[in-house]
C-alpha atoms as a PDB file:
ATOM      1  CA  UNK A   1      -1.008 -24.406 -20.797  1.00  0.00           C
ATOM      2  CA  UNK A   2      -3.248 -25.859 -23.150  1.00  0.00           C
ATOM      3  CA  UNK A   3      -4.823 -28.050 -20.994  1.00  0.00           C
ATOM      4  CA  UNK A   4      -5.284 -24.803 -18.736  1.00  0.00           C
ATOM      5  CA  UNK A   5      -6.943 -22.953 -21.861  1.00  0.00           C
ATOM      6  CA  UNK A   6      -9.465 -25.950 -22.099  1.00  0.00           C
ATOM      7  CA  UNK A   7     -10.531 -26.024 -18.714  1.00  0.00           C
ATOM      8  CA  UNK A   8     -10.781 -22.183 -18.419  1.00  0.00           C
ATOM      9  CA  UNK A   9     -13.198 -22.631 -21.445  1.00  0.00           C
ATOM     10  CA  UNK A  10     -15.331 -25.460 -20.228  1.00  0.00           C
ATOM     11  CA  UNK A  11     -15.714 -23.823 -16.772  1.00  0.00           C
ATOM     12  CA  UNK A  12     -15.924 -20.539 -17.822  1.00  0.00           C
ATOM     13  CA  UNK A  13     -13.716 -18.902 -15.548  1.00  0.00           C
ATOM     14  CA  UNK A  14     -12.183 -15.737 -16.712  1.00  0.00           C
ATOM     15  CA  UNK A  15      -9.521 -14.079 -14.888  1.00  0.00           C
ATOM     16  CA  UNK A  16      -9.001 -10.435 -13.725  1.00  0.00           C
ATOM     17  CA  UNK A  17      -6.344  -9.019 -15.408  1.00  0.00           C
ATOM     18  CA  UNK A  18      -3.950  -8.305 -12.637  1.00  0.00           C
ATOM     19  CA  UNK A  19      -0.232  -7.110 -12.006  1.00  0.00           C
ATOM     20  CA  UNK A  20       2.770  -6.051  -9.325  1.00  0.00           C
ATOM     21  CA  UNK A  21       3.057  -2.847  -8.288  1.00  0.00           C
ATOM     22  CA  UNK A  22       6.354  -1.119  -7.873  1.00  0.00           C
ATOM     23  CA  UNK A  23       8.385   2.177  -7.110  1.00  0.00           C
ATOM     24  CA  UNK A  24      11.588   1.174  -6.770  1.00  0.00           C
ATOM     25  CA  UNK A  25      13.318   4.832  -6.727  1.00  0.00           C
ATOM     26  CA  UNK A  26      11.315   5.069  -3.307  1.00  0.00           C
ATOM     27  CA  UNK A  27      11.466   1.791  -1.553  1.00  0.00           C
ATOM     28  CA  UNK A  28      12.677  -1.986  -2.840  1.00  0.00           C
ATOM     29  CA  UNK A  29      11.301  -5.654  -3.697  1.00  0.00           C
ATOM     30  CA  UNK A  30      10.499  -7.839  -1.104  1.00  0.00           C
ATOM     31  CA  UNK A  31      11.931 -10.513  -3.491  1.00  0.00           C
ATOM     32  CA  UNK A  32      15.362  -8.333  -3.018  1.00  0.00           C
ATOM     33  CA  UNK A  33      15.617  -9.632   0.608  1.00  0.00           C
ATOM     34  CA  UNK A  34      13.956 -13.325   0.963  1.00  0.00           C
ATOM     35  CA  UNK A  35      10.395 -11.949   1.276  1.00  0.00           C
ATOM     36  CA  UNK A  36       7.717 -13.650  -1.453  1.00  0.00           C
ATOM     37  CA  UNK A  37       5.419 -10.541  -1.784  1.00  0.00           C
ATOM     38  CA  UNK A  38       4.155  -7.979  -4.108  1.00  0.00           C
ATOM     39  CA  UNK A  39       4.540  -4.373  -2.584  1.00  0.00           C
ATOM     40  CA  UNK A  40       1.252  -3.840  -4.439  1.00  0.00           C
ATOM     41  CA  UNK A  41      -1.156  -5.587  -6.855  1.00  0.00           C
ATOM     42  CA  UNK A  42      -3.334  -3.669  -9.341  1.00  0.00           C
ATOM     43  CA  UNK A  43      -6.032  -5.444 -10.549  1.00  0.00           C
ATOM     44  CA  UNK A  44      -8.363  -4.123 -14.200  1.00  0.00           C
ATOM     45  CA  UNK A  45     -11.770  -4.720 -13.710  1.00  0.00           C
ATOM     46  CA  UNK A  46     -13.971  -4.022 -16.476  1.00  0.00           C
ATOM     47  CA  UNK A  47     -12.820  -0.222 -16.211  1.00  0.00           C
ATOM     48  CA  UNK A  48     -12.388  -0.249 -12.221  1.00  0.00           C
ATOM     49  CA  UNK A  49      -8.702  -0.037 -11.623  1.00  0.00           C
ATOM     50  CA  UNK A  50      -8.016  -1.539  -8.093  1.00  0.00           C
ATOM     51  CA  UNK A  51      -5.027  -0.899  -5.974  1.00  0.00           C
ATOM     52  CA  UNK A  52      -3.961  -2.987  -3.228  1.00  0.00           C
ATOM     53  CA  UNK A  53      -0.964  -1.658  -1.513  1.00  0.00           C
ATOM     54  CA  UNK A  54       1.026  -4.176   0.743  1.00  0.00           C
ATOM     55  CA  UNK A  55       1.895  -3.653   4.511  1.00  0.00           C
ATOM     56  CA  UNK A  56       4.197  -0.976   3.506  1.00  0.00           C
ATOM     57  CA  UNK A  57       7.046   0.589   6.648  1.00  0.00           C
ATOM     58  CA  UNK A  58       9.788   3.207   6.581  1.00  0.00           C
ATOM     59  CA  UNK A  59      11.846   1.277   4.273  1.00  0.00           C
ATOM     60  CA  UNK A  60      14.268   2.847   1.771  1.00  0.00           C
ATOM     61  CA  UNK A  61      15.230   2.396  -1.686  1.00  0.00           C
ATOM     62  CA  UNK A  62      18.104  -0.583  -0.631  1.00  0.00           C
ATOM     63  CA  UNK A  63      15.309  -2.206   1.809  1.00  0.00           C
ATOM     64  CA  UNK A  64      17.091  -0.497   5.234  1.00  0.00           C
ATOM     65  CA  UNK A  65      14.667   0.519   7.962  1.00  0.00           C
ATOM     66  CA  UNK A  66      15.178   3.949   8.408  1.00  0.00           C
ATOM     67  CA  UNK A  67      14.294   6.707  11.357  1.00  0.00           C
ATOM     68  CA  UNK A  68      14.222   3.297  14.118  1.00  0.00           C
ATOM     69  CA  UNK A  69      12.575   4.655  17.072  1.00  0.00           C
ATOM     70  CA  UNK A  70      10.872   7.875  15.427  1.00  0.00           C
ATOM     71  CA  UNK A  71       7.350   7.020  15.011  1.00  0.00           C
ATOM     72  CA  UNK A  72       6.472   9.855  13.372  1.00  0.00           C
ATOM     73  CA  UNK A  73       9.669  10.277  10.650  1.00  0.00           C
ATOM     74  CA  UNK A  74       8.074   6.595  10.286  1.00  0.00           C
ATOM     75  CA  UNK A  75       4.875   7.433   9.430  1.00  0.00           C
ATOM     76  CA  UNK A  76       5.586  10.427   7.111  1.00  0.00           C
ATOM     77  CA  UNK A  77       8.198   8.098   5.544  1.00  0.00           C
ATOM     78  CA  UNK A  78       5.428   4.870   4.753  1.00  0.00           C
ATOM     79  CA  UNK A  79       3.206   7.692   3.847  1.00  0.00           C
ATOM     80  CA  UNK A  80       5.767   9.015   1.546  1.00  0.00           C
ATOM     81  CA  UNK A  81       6.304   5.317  -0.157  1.00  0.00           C
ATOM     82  CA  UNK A  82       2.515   4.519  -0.612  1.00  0.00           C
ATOM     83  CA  UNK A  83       2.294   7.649  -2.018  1.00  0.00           C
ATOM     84  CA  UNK A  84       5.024   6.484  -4.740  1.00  0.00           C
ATOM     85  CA  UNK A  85       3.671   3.398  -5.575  1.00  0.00           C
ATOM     86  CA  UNK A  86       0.093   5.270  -5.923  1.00  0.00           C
ATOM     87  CA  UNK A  87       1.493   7.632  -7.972  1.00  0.00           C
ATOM     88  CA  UNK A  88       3.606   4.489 -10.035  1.00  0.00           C
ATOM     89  CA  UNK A  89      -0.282   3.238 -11.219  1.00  0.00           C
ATOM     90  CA  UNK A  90      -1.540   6.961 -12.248  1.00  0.00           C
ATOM     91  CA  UNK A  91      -3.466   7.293  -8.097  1.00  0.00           C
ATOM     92  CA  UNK A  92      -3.374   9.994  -5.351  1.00  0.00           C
ATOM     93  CA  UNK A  93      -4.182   9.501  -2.183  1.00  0.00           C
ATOM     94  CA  UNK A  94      -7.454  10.861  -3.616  1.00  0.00           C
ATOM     95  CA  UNK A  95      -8.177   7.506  -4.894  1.00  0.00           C
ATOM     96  CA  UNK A  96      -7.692   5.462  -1.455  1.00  0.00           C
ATOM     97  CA  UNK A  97     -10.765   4.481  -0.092  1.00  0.00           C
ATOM     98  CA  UNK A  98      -9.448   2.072   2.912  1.00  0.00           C
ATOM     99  CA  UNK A  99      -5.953   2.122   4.991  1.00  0.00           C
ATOM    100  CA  UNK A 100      -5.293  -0.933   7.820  1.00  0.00           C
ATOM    101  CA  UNK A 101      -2.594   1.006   9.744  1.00  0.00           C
ATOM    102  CA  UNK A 102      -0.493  -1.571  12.350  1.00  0.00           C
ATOM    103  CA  UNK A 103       1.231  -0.090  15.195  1.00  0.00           C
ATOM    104  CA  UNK A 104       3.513  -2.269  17.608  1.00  0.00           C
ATOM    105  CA  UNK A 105       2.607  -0.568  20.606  1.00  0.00           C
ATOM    106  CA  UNK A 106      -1.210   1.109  20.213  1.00  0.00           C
ATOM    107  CA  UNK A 107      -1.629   2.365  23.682  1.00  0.00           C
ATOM    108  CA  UNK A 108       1.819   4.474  23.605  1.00  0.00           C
ATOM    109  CA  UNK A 109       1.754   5.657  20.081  1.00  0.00           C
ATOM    110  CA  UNK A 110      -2.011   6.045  18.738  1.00  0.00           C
ATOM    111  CA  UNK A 111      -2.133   9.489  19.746  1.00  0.00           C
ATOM    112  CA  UNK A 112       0.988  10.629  18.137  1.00  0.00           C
ATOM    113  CA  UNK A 113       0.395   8.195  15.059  1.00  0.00           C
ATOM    114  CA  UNK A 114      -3.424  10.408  14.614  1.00  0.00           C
ATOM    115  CA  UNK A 115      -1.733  13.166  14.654  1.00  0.00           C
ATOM    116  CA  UNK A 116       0.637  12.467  11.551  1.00  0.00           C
ATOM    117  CA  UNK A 117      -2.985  10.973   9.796  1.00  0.00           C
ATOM    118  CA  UNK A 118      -4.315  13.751  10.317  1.00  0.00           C
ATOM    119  CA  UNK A 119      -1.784  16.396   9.027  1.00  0.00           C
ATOM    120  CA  UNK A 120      -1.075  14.099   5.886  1.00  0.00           C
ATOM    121  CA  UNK A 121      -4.773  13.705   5.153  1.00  0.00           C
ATOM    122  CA  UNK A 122      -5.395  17.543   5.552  1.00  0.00           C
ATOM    123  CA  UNK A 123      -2.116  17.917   3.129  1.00  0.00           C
ATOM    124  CA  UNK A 124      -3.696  15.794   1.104  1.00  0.00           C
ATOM    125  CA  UNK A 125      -7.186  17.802   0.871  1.00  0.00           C
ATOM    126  CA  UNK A 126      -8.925  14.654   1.566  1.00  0.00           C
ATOM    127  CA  UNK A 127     -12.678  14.670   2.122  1.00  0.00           C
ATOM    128  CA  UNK A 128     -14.160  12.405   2.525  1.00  0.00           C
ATOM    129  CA  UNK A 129     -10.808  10.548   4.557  1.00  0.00           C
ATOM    130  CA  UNK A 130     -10.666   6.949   3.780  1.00  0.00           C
ATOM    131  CA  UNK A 131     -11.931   4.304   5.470  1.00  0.00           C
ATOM    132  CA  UNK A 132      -9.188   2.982   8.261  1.00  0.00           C
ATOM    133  CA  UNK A 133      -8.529   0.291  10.593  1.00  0.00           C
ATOM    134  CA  UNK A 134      -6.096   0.426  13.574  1.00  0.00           C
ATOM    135  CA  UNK A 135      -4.376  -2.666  15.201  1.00  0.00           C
ATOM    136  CA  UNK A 136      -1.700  -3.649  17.487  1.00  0.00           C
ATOM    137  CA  UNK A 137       0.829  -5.650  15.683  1.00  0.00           C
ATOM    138  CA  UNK A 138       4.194  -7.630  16.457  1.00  0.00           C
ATOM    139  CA  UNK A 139       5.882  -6.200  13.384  1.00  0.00           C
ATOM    140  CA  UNK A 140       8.582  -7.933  11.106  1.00  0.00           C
ATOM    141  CA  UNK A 141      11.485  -6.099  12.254  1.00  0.00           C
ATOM    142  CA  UNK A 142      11.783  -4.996  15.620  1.00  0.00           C
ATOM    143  CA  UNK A 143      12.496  -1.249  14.716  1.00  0.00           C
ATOM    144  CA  UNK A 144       9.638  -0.607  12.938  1.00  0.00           C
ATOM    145  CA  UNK A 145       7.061   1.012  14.750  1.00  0.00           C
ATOM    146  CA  UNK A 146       4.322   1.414  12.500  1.00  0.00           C
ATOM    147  CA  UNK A 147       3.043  -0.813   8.624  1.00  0.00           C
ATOM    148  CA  UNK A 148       0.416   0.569   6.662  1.00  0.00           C
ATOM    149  CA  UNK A 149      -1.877  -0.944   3.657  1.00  0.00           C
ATOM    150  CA  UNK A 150      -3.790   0.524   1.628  1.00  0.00           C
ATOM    151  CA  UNK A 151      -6.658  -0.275  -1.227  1.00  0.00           C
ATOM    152  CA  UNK A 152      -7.262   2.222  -4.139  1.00  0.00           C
ATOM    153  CA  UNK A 153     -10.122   2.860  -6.539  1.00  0.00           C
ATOM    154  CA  UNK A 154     -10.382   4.730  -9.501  1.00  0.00           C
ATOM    155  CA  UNK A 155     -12.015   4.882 -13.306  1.00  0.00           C
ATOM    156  CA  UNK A 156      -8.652   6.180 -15.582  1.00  0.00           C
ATOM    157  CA  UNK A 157      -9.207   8.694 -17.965  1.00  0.00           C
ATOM    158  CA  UNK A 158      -9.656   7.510 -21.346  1.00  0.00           C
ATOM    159  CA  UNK A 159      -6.632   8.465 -24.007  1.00  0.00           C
ATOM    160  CA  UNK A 160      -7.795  10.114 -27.535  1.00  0.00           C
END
């Protein structure tokens, strides 16, 4: 540690205050079943708080896939546990600027997958909608059908 501390000061690297994101009334750990990931990371930045949400599925609470086959319960369901571990760091979807949404089969269910965007975004009241990316994806378990990320920016309000 000390020798850390001495290098840090002779290089004059600083680090960004940084730390894991969790909701864990809404979805689990990855750590809980073998998996070595954050479900989120939120990073301080001179002010800038900065949200990166994990490839996040319809998971539930004990880490159990749930509505297999349903790709829209699936979606509504991710949507529903971004939305907690926004809403863990003080964000609404207000504050997502960017979404990478992964579907296993984007031919069959883009269409139907828009759709569900759509409505939740409109739900939301967001204008302008965030920045998104969609790709086919060989998923990690074979019953989901869709994984979402997302990244998050906002200034918190100062406390007086």
């Amino acid at each position: 540690m000390i020798m850390t501390d001495a290098l840090e000061r002779i290089s004059g690297v600083r680090h960004v205050a940084k730390r894991a994101i969790k909701a864990p009334d809404a979805l689990n750990e990855a750590p809980d079943y073998g998996s070595a990931f954050s479900r989120g990371m939120r990073i301080d930045l001179n002010g800038l708080v900065i949200l990166l949400i994990s490839g996040t599925a319809s998971i539930n609470e004990q880490g159990e896939t749930v509505h297999a086959g349903d790709l829209r319960a699936q979606c509504r369901r991710t949507y529903s546990n971004i939305s907690a571990l926004l809403e863990a760091e003080g964000a609404t979807w207000k504050d997502v600027v960017r979404t990478t949404c992964y579907l296993r089969d984007i031919e069959r269910d883009y269409a139907a997958f828009n759709e569900e965007r759509t409505a939740f975004f409109r739900q939301q009241g967001l204008d302008p909608v965030p920045a998104s990316t969609g790709i086919q994806a060989i998923l990690c378990r074979p019953e989901l059908l869709v994984e979402m990320e997302a990244i998050a920016m906002f200034i918190p309000a100062r406390e007086e």
